[in-house]
N, C-alpha and C. Protein backbone atom coordinates (compact mmCIF):
# COMPACT_ATOMS: atom_id res chain seq x y z
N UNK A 1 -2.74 -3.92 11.50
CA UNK A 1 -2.94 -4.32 12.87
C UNK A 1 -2.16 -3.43 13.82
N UNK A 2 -1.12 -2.68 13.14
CA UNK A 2 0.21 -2.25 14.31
C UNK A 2 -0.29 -0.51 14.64
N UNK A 3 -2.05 -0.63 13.62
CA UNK A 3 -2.78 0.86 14.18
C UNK A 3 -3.84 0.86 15.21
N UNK A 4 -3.93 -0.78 15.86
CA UNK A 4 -5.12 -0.86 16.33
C UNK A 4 -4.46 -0.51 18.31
N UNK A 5 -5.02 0.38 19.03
CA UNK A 5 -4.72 0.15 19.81
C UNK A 5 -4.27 -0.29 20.92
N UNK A 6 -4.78 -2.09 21.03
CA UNK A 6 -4.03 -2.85 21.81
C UNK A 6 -3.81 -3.62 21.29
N UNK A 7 -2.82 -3.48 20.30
CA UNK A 7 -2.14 -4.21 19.46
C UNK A 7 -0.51 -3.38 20.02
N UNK A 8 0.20 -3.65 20.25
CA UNK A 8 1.90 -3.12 20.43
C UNK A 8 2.65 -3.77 19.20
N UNK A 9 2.85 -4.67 19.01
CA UNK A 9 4.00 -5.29 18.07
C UNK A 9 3.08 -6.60 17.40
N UNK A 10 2.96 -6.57 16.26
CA UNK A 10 2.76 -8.16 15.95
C UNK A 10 3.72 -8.59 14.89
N UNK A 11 3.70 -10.02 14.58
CA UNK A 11 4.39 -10.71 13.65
C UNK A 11 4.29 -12.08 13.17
N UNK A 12 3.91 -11.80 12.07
CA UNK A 12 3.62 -13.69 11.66
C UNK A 12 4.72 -13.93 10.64
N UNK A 13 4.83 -15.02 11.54
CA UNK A 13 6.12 -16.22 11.20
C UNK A 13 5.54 -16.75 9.79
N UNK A 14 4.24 -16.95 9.01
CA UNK A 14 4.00 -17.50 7.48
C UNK A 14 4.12 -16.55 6.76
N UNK A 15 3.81 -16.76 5.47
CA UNK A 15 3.81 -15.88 4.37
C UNK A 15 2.50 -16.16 3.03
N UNK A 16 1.77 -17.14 3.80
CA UNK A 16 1.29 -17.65 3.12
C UNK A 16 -0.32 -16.57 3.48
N UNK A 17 -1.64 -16.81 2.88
CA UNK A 17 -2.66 -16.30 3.14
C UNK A 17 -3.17 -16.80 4.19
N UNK A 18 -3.19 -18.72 3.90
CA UNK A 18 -3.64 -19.75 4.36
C UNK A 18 -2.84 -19.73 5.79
N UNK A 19 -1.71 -19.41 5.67
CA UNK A 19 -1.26 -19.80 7.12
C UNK A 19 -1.48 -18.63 7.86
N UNK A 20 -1.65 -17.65 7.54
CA UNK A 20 -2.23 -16.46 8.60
C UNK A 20 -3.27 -16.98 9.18
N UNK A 21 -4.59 -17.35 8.23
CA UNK A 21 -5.62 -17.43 8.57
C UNK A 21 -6.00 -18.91 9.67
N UNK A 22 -4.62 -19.77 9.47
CA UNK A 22 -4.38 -20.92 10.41
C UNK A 22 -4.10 -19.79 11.70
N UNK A 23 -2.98 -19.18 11.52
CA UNK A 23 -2.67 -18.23 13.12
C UNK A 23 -3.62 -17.43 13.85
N UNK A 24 -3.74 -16.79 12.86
CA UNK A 24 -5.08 -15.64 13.68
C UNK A 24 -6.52 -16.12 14.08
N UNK A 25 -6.92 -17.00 13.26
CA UNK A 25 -8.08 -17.32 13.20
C UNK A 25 -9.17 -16.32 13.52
N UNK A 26 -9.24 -15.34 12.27
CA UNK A 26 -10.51 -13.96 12.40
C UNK A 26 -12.07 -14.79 12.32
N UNK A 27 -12.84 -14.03 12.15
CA UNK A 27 -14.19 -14.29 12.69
C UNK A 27 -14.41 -14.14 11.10
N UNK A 28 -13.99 -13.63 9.67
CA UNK A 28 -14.35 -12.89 8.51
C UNK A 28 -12.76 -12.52 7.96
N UNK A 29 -13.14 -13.62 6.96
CA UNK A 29 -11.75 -13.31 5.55
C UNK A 29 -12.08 -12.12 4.54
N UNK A 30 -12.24 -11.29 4.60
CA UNK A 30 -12.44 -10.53 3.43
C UNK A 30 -11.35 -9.98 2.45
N UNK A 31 -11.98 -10.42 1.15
CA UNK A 31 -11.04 -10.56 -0.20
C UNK A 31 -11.83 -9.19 -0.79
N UNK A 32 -10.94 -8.81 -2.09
CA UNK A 32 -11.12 -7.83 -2.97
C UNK A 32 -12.61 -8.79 -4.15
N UNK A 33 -13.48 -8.02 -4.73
CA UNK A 33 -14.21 -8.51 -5.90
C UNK A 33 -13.46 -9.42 -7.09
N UNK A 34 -12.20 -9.08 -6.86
CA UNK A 34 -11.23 -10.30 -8.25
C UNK A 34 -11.77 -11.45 -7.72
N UNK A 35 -11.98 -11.89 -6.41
CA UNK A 35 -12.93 -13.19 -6.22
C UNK A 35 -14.04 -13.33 -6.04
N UNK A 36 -14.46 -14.41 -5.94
CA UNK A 36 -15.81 -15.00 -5.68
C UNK A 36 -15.42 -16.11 -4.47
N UNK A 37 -16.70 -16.24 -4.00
CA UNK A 37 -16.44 -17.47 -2.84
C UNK A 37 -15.88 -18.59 -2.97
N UNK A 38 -16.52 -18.87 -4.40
CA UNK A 38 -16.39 -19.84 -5.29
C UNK A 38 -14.75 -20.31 -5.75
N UNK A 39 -14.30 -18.97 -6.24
CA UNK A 39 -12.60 -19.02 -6.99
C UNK A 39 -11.51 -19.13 -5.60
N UNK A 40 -11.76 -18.20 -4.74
CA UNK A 40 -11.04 -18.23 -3.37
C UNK A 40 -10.28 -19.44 -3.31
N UNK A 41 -9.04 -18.88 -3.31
CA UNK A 41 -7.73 -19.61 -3.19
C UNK A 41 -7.53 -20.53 -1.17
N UNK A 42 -8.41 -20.02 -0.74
CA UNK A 42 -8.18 -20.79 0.64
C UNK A 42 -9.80 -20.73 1.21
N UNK A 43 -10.42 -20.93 0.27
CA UNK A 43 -12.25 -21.29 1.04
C UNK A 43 -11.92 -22.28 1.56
N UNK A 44 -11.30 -23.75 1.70
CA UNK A 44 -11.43 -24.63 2.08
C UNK A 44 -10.59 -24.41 3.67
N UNK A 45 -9.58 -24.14 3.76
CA UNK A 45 -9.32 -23.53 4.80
C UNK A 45 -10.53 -22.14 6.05
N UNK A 46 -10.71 -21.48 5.56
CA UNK A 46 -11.31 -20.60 5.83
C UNK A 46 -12.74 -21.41 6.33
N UNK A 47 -13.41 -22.31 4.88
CA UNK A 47 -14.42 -22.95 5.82
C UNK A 47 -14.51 -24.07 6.84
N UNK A 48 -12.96 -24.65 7.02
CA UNK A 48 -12.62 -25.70 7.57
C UNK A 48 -12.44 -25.10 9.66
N UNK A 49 -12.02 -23.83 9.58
CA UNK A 49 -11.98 -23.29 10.87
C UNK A 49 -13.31 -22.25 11.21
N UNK A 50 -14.14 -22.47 9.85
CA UNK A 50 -15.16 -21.65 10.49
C UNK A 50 -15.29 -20.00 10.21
N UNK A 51 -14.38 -19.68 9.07
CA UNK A 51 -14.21 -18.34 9.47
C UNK A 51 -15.32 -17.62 8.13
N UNK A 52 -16.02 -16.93 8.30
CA UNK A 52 -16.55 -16.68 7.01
C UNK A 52 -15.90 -15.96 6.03
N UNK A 53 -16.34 -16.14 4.81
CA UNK A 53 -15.57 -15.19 3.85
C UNK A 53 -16.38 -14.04 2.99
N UNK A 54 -15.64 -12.88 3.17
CA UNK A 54 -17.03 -11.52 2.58
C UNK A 54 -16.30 -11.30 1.39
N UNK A 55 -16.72 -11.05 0.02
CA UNK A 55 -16.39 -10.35 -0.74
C UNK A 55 -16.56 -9.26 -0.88
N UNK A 56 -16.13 -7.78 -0.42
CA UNK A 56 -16.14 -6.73 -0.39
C UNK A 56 -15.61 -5.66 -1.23
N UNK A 57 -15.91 -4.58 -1.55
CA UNK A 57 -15.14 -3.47 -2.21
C UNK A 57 -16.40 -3.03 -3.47
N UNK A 58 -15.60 -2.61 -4.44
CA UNK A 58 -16.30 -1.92 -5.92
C UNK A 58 -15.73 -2.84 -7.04
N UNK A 59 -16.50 -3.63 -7.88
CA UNK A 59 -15.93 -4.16 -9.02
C UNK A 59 -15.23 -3.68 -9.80
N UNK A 60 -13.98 -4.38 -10.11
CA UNK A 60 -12.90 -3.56 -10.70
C UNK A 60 -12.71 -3.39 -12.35
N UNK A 61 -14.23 -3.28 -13.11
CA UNK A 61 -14.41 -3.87 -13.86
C UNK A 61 -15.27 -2.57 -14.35
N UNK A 62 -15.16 -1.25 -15.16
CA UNK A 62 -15.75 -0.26 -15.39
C UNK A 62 -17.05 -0.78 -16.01
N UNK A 63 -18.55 -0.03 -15.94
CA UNK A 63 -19.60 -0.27 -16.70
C UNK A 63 -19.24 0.56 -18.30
N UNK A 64 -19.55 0.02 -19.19
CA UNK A 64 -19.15 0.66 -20.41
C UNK A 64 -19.50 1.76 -20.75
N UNK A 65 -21.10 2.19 -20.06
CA UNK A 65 -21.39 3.75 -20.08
C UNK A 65 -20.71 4.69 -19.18
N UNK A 66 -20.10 4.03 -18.11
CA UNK A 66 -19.39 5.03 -17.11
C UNK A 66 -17.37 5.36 -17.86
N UNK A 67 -17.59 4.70 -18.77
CA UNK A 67 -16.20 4.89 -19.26
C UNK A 67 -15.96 5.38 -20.58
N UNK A 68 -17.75 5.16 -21.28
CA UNK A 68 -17.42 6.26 -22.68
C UNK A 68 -18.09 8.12 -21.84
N UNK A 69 -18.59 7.78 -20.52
CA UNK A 69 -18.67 9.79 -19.78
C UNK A 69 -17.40 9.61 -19.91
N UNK A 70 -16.07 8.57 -19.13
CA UNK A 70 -15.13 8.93 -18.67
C UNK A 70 -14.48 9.65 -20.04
N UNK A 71 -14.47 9.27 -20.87
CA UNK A 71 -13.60 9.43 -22.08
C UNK A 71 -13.74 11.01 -22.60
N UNK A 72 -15.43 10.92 -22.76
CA UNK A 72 -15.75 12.26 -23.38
C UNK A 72 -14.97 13.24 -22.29
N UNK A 73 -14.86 13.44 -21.05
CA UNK A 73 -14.22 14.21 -20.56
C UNK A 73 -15.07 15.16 -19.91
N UNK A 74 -14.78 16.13 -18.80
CA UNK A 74 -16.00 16.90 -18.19
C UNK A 74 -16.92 17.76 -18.86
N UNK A 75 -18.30 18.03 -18.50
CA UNK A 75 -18.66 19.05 -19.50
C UNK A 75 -18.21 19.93 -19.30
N UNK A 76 -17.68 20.80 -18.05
CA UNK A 76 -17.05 21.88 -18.32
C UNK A 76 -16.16 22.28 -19.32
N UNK A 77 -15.21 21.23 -19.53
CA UNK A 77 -13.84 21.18 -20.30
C UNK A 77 -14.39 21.26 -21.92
N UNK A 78 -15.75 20.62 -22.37
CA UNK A 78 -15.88 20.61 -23.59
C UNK A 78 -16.42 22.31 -24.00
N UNK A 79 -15.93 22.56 -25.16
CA UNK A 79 -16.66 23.56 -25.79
C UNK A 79 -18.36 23.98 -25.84
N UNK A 80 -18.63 25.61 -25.47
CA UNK A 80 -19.97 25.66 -26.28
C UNK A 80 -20.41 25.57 -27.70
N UNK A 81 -21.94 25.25 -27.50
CA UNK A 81 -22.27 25.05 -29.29
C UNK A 81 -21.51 26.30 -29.99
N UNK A 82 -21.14 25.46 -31.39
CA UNK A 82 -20.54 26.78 -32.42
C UNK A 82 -19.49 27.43 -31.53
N UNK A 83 -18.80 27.23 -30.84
CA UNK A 83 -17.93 27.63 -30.48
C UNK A 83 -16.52 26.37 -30.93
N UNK A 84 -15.26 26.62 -30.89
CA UNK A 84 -14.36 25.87 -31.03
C UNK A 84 -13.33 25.82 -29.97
N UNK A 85 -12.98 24.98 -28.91
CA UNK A 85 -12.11 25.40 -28.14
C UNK A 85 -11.01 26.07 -29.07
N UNK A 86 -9.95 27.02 -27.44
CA UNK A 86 -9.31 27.88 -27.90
C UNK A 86 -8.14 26.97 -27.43
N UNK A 87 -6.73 27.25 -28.08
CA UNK A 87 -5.51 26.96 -26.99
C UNK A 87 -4.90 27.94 -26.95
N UNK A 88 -4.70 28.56 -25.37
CA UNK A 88 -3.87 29.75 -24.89
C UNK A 88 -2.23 29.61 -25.10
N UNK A 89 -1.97 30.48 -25.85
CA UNK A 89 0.00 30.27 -25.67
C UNK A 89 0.55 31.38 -24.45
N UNK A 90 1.44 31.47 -24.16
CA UNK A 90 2.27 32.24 -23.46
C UNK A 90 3.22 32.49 -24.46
């Protein structure tokens, strides 16, 4: 908040999620994918003042084909056919 232009100084007195969202009262709670609308630790709050809640971001949760590419490693980095990588010494 202390990058938004007419914003100068802020400070909330809670520490809680729930009690921010009592202070500020935003228009949109948005949480990371670890939740669902459903699991959300303060939906009842959030839907009690009206505020909606977005689940936003990238699932933090790799697809299993995107993590056995990750593994194999770039094709650049792998060897050509019949070839064997080399290791350079100094």
């Amino acid at each position: 908040m202390g990058d938004l232009r007419a914003v100068d100084s802020w400070c909330l007195q809670r520490t809680t999620v729930a009690s921010v969202l009592r202070d500020l009262l935003p228009g949109v709670h948005a949480k990371g994918t670890d939740y669902s609308v459903d699991t959300l630790p303060e939906r009842e709050i959030a839907k009690g003042f009206g505020i909606q809640v977005a689940i936003v971001g990238v699932p933090k949760i790799i697809p299993p084909a995107l993590l056995a590419s990750l593994r194999k490693g770039p094709a650049w980095l792998s060897a050509a056919p019949g070839c064997a990588p080399r290791v350079l010494r100094r």
